[in-house]
PDB file of N, CA and C in Angstrom:
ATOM      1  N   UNK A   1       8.022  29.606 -21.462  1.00  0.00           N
ATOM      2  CA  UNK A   1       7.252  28.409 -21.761  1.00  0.00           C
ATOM      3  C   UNK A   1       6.721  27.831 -20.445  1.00  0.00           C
ATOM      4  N   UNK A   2       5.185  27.829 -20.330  1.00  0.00           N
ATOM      5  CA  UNK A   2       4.795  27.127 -19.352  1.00  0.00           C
ATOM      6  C   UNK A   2       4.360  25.466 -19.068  1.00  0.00           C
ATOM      7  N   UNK A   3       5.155  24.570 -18.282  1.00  0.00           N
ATOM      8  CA  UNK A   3       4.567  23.347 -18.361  1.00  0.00           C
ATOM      9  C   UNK A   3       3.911  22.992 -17.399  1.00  0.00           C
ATOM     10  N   UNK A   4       2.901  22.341 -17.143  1.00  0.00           N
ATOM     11  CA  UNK A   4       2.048  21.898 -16.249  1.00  0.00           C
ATOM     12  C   UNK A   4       2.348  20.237 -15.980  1.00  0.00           C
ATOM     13  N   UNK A   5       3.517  20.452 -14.183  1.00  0.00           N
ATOM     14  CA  UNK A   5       3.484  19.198 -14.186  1.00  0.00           C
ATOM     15  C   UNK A   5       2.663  18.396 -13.396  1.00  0.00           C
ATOM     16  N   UNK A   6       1.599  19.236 -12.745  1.00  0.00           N
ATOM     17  CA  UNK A   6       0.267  18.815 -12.317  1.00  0.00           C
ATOM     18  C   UNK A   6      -0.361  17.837 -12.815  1.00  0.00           C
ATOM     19  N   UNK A   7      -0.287  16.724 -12.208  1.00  0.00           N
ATOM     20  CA  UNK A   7      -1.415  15.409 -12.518  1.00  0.00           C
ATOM     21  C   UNK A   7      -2.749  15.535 -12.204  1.00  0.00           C
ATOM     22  N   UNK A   8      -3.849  15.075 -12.794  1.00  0.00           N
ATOM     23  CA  UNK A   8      -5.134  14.828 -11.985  1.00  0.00           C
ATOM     24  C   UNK A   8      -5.313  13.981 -10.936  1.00  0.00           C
ATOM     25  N   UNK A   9      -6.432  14.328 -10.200  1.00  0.00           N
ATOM     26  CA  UNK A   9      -6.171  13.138  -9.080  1.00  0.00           C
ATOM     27  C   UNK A   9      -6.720  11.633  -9.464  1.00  0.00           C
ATOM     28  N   UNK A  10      -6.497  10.531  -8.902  1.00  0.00           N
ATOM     29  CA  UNK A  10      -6.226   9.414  -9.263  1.00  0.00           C
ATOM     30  C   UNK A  10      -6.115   9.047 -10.703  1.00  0.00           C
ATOM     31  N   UNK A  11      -5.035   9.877 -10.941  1.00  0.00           N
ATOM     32  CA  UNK A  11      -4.530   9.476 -12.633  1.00  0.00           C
ATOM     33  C   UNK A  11      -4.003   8.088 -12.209  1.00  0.00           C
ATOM     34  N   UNK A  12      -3.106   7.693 -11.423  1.00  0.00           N
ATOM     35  CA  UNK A  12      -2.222   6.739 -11.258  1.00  0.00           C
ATOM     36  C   UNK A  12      -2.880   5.479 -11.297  1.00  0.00           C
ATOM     37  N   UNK A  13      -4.047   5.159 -11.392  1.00  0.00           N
ATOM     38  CA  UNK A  13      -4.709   4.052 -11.379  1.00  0.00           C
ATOM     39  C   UNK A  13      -4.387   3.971 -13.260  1.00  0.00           C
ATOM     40  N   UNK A  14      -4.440   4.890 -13.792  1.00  0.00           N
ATOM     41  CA  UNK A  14      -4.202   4.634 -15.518  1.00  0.00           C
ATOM     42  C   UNK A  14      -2.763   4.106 -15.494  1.00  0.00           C
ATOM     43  N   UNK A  15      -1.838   4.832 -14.671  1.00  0.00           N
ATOM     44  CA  UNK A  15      -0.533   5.044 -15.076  1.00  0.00           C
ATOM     45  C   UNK A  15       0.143   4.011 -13.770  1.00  0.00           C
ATOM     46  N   UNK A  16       0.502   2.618 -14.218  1.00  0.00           N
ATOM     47  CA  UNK A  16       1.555   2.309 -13.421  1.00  0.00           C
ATOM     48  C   UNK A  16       2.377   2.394 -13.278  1.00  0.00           C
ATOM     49  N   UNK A  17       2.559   3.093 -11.328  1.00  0.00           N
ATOM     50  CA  UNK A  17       3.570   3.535 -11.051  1.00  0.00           C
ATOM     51  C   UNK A  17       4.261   3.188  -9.794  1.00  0.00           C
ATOM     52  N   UNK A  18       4.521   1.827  -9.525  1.00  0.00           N
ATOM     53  CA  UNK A  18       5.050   0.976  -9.076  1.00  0.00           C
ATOM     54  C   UNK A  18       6.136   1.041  -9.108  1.00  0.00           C
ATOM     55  N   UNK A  19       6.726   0.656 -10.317  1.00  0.00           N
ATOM     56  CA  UNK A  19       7.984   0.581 -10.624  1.00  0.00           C
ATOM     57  C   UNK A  19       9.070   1.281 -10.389  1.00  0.00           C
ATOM     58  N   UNK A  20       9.580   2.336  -9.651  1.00  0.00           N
ATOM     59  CA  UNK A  20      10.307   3.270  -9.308  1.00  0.00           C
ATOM     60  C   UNK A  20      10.370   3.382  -7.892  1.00  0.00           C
ATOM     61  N   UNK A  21       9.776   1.883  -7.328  1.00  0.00           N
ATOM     62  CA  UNK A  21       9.679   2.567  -5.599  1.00  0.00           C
ATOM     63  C   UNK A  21      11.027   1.620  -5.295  1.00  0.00           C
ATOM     64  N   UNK A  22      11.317   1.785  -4.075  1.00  0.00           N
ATOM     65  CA  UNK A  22      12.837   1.148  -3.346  1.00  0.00           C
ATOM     66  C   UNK A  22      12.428   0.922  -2.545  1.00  0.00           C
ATOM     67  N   UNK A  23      11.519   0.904  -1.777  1.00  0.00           N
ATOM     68  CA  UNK A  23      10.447  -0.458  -0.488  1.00  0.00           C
ATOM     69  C   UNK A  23       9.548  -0.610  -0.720  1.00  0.00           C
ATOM     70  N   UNK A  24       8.928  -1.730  -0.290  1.00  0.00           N
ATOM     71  CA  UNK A  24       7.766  -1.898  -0.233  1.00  0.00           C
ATOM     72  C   UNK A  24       6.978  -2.777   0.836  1.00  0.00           C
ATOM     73  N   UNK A  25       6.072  -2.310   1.414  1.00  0.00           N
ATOM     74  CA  UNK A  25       5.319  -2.927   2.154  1.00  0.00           C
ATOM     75  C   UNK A  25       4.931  -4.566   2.298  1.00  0.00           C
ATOM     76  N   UNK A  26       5.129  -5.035   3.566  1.00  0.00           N
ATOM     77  CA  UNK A  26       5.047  -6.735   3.146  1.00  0.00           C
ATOM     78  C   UNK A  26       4.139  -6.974   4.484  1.00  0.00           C
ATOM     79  N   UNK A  27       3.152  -7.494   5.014  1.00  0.00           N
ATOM     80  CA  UNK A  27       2.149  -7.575   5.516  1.00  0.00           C
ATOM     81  C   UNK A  27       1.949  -8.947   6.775  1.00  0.00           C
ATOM     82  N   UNK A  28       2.403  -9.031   8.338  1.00  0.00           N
ATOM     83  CA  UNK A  28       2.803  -9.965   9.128  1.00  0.00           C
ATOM     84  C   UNK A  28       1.168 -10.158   9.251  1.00  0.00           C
ATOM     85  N   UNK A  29       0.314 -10.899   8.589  1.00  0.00           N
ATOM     86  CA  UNK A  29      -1.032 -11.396   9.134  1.00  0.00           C
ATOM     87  C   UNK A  29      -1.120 -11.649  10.660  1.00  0.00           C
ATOM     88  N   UNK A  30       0.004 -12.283  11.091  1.00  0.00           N
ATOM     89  CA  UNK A  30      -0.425 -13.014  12.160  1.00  0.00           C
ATOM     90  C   UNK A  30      -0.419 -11.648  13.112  1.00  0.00           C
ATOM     91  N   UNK A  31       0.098 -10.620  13.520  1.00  0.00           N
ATOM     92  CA  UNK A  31       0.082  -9.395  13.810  1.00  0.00           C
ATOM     93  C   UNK A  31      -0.719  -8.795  13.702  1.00  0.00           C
ATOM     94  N   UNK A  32      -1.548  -8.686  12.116  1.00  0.00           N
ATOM     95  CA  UNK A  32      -2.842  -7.756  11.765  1.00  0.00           C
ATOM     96  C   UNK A  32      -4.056  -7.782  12.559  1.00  0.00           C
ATOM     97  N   UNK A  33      -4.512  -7.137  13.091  1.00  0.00           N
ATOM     98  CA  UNK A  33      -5.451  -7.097  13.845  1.00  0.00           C
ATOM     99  C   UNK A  33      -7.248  -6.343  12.812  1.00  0.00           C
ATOM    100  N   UNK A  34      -6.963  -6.292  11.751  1.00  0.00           N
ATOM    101  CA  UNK A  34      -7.467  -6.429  10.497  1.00  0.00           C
ATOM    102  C   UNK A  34      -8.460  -4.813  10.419  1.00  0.00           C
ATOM    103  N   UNK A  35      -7.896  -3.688  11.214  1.00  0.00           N
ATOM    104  CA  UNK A  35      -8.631  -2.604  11.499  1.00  0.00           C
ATOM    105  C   UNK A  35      -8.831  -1.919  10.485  1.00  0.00           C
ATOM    106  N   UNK A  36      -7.982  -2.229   9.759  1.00  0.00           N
ATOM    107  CA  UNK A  36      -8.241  -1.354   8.093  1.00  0.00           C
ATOM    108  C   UNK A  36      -7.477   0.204   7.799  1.00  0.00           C
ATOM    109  N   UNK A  37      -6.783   0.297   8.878  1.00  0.00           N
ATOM    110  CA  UNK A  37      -6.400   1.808   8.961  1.00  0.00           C
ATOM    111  C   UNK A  37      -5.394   1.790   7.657  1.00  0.00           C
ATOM    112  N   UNK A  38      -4.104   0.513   7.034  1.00  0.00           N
ATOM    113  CA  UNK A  38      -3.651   1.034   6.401  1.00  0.00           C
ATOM    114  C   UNK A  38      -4.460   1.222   4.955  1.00  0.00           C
ATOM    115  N   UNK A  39      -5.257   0.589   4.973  1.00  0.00           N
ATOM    116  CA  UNK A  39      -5.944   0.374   3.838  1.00  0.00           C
ATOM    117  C   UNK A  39      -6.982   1.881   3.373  1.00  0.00           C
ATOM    118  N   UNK A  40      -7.021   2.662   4.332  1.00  0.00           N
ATOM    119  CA  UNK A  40      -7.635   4.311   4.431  1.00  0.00           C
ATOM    120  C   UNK A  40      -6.644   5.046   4.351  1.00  0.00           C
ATOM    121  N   UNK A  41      -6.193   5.020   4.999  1.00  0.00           N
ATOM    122  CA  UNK A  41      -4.291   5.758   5.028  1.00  0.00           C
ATOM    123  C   UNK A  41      -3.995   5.646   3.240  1.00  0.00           C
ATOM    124  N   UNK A  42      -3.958   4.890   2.838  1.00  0.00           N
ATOM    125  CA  UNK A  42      -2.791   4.755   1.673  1.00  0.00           C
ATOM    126  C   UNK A  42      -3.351   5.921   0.964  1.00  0.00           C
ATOM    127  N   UNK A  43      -2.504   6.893   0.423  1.00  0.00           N
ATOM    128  CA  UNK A  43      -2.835   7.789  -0.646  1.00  0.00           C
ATOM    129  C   UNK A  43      -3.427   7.098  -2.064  1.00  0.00           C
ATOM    130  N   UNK A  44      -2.528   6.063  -2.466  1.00  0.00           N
ATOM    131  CA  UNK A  44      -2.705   5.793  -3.643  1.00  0.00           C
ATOM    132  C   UNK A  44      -4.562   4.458  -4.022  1.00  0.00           C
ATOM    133  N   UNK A  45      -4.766   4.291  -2.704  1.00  0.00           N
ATOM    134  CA  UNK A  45      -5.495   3.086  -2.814  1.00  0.00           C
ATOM    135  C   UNK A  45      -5.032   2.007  -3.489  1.00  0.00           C
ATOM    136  N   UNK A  46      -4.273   1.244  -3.069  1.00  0.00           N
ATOM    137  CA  UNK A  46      -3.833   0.384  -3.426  1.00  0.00           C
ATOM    138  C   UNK A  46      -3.529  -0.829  -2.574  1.00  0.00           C
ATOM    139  N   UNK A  47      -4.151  -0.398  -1.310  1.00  0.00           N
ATOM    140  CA  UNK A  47      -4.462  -1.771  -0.380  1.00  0.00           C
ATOM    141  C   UNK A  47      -5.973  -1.699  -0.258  1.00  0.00           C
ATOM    142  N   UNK A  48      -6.545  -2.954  -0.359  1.00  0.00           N
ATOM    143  CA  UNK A  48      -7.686  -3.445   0.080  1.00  0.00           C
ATOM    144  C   UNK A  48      -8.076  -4.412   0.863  1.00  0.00           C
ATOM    145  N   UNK A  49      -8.659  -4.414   1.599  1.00  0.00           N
ATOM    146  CA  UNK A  49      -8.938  -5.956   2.727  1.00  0.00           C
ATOM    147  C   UNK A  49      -9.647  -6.363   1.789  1.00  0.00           C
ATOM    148  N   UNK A  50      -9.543  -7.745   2.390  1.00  0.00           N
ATOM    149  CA  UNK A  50      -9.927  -8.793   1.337  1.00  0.00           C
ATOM    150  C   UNK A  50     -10.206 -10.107   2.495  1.00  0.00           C
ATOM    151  N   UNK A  51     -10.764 -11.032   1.927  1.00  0.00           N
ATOM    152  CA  UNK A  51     -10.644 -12.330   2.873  1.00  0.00           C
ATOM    153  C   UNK A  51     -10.340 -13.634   2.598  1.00  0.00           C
ATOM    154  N   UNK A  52      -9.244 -13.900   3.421  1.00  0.00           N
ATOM    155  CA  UNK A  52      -8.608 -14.990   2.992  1.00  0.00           C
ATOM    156  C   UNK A  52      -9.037 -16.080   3.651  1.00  0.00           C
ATOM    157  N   UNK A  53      -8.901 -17.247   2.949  1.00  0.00           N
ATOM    158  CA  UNK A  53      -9.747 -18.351   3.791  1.00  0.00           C
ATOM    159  C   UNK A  53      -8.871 -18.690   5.152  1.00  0.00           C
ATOM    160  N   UNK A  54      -7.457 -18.333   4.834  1.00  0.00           N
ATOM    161  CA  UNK A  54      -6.779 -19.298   6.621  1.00  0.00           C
ATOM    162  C   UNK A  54      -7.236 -17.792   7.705  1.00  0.00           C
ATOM    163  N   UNK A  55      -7.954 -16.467   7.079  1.00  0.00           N
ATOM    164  CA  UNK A  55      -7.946 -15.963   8.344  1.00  0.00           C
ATOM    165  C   UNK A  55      -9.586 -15.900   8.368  1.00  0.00           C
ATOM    166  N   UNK A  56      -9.868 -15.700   9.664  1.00  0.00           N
ATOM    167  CA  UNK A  56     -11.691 -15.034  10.367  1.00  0.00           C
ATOM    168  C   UNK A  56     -11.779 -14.066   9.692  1.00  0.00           C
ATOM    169  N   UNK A  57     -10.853 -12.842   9.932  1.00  0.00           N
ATOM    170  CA  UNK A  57     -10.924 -11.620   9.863  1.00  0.00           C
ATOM    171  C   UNK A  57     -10.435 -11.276   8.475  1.00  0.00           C
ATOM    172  N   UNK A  58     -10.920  -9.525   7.669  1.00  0.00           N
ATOM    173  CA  UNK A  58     -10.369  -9.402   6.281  1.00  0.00           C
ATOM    174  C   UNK A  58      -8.630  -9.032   6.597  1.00  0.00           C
ATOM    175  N   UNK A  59      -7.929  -9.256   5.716  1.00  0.00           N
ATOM    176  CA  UNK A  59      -6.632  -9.191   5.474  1.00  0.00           C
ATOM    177  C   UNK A  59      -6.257  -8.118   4.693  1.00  0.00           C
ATOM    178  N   UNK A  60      -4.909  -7.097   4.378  1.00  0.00           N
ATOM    179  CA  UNK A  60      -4.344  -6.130   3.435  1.00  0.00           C
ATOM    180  C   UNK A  60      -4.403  -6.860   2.280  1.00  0.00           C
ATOM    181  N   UNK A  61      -4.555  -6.606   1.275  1.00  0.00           N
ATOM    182  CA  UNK A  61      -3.588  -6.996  -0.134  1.00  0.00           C
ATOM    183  C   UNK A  61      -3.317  -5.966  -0.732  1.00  0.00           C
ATOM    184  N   UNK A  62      -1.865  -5.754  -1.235  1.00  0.00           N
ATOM    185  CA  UNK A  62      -1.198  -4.424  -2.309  1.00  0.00           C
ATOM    186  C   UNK A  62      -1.319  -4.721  -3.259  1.00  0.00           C
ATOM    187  N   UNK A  63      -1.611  -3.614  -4.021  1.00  0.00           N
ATOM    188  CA  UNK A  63      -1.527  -3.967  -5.819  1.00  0.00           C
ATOM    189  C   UNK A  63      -0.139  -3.324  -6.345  1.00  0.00           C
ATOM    190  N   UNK A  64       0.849  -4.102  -5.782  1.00  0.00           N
ATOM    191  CA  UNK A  64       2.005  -3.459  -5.827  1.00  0.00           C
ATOM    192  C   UNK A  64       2.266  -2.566  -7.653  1.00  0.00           C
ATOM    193  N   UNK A  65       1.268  -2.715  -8.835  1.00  0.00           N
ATOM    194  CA  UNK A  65       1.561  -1.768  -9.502  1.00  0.00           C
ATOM    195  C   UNK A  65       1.741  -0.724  -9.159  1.00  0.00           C
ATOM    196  N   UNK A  66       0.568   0.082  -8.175  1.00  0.00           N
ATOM    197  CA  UNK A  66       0.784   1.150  -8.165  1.00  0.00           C
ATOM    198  C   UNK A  66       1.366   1.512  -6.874  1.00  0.00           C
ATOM    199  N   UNK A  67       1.696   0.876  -5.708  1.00  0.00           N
ATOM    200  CA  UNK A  67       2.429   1.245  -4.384  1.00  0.00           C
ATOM    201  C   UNK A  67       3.511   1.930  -4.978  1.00  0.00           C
ATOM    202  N   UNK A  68       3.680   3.148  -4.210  1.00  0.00           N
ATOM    203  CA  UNK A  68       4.888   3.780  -4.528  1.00  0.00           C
ATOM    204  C   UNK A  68       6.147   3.687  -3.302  1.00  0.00           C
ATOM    205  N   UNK A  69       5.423   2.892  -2.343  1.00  0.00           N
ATOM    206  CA  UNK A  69       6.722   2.777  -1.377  1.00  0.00           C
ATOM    207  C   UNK A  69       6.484   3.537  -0.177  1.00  0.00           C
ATOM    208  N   UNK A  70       5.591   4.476   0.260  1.00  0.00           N
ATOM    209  CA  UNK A  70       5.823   5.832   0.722  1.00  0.00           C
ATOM    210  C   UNK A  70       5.951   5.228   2.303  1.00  0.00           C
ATOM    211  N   UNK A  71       5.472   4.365   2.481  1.00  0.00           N
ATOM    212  CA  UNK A  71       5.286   3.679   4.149  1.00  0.00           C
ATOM    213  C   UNK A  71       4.464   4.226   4.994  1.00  0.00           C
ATOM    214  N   UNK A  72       3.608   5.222   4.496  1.00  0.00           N
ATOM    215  CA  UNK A  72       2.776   5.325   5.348  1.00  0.00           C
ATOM    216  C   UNK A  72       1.814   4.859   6.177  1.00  0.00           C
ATOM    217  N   UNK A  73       1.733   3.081   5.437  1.00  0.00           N
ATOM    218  CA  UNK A  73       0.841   2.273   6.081  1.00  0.00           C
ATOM    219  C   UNK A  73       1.382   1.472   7.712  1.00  0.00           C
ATOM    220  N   UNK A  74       2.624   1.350   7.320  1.00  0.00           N
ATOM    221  CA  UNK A  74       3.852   0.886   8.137  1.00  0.00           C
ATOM    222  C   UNK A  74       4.184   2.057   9.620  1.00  0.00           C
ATOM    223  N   UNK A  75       3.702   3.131   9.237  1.00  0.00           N
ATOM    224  CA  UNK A  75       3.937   3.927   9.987  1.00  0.00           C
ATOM    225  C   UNK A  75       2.258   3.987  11.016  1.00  0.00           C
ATOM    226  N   UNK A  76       1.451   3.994  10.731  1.00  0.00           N
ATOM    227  CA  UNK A  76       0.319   4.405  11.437  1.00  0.00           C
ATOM    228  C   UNK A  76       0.078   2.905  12.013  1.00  0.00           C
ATOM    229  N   UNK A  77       0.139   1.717  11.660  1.00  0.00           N
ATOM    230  CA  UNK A  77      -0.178   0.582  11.968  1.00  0.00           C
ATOM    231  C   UNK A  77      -0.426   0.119  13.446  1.00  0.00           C
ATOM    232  N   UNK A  78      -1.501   0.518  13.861  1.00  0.00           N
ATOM    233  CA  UNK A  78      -1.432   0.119  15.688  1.00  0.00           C
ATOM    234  C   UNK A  78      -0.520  -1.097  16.009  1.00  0.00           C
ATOM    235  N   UNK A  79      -0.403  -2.113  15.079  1.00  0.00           N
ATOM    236  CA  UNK A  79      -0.328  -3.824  15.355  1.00  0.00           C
ATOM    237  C   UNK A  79       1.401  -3.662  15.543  1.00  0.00           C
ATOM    238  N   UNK A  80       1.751  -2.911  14.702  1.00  0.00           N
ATOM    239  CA  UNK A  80       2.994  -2.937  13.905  1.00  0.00           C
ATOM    240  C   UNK A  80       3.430  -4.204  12.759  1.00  0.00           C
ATOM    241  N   UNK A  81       1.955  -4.304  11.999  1.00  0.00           N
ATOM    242  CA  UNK A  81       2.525  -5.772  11.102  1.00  0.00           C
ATOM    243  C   UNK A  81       2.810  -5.377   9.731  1.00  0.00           C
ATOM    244  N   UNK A  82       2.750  -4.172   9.832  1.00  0.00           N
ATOM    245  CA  UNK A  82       3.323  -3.942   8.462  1.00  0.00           C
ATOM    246  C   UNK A  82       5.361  -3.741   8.278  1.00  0.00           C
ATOM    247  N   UNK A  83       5.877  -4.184   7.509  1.00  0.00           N
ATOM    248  CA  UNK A  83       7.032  -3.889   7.654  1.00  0.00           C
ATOM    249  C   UNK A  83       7.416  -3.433   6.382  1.00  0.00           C
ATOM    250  N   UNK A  84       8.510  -2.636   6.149  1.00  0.00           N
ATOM    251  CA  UNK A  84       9.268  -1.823   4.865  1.00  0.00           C
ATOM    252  C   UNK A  84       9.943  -2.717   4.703  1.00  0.00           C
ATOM    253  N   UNK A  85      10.249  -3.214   3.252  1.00  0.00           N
ATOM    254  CA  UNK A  85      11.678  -3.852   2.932  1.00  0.00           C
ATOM    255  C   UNK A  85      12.136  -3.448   1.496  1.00  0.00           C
ATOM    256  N   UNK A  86      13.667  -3.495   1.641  1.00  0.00           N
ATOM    257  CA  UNK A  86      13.770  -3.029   0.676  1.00  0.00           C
ATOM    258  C   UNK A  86      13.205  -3.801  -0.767  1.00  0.00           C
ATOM    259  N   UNK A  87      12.880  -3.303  -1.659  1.00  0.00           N
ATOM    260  CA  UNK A  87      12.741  -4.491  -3.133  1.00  0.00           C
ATOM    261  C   UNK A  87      14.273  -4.451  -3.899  1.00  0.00           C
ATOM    262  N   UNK A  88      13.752  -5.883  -3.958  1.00  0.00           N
ATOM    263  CA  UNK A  88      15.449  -6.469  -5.019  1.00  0.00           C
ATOM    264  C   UNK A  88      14.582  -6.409  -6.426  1.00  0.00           C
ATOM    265  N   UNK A  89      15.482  -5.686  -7.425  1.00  0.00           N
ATOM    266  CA  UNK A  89      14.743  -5.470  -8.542  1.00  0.00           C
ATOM    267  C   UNK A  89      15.589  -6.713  -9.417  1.00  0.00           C
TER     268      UNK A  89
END
């Protein structure tokens, strides 16, 4: 019996899949230097700059439905303002 557990690509925007992560990304503005890298980086697209009125510059926002945790944004971050924490469910 063959199963195909192959997803399509950006299925996950249908399918929230949030819920199963154990960190998640939390975002030090005052640090951000607003370059956008994690927001290209993320596999899932699920950060977007955006602009907030207390900053000049655009800001991250997560759509933590679908963040899966992976930290890759946290990891490439020139600024270092991204930080992992764990989530309290």
């Amino acid at each position: 019996m063959k199963i195909n557990i192959a997803v399509k690509p950006c299925s996950t925007i249908v399918n929230k899949t949030g819920g199963w992560r154990t960190f998640k990304p939390n975002f030090s503005y005052d640090k951000c230097i607003s370059c956008g890298l994690c927001s290209r980086i993320c596999p899932e697209g699920c950060i977007v700059m955006k602009n907030l009125k207390q900053y000049e510059k655009l800001k991250p926002i997560t759509d933590y439905n679908y963040c899966k945790g992976c930290g890759l944004c946290a990891e490439e971050c020139p600024a270092k303002a991204v930080i992992m924490e764990k989530e309290e469910k």
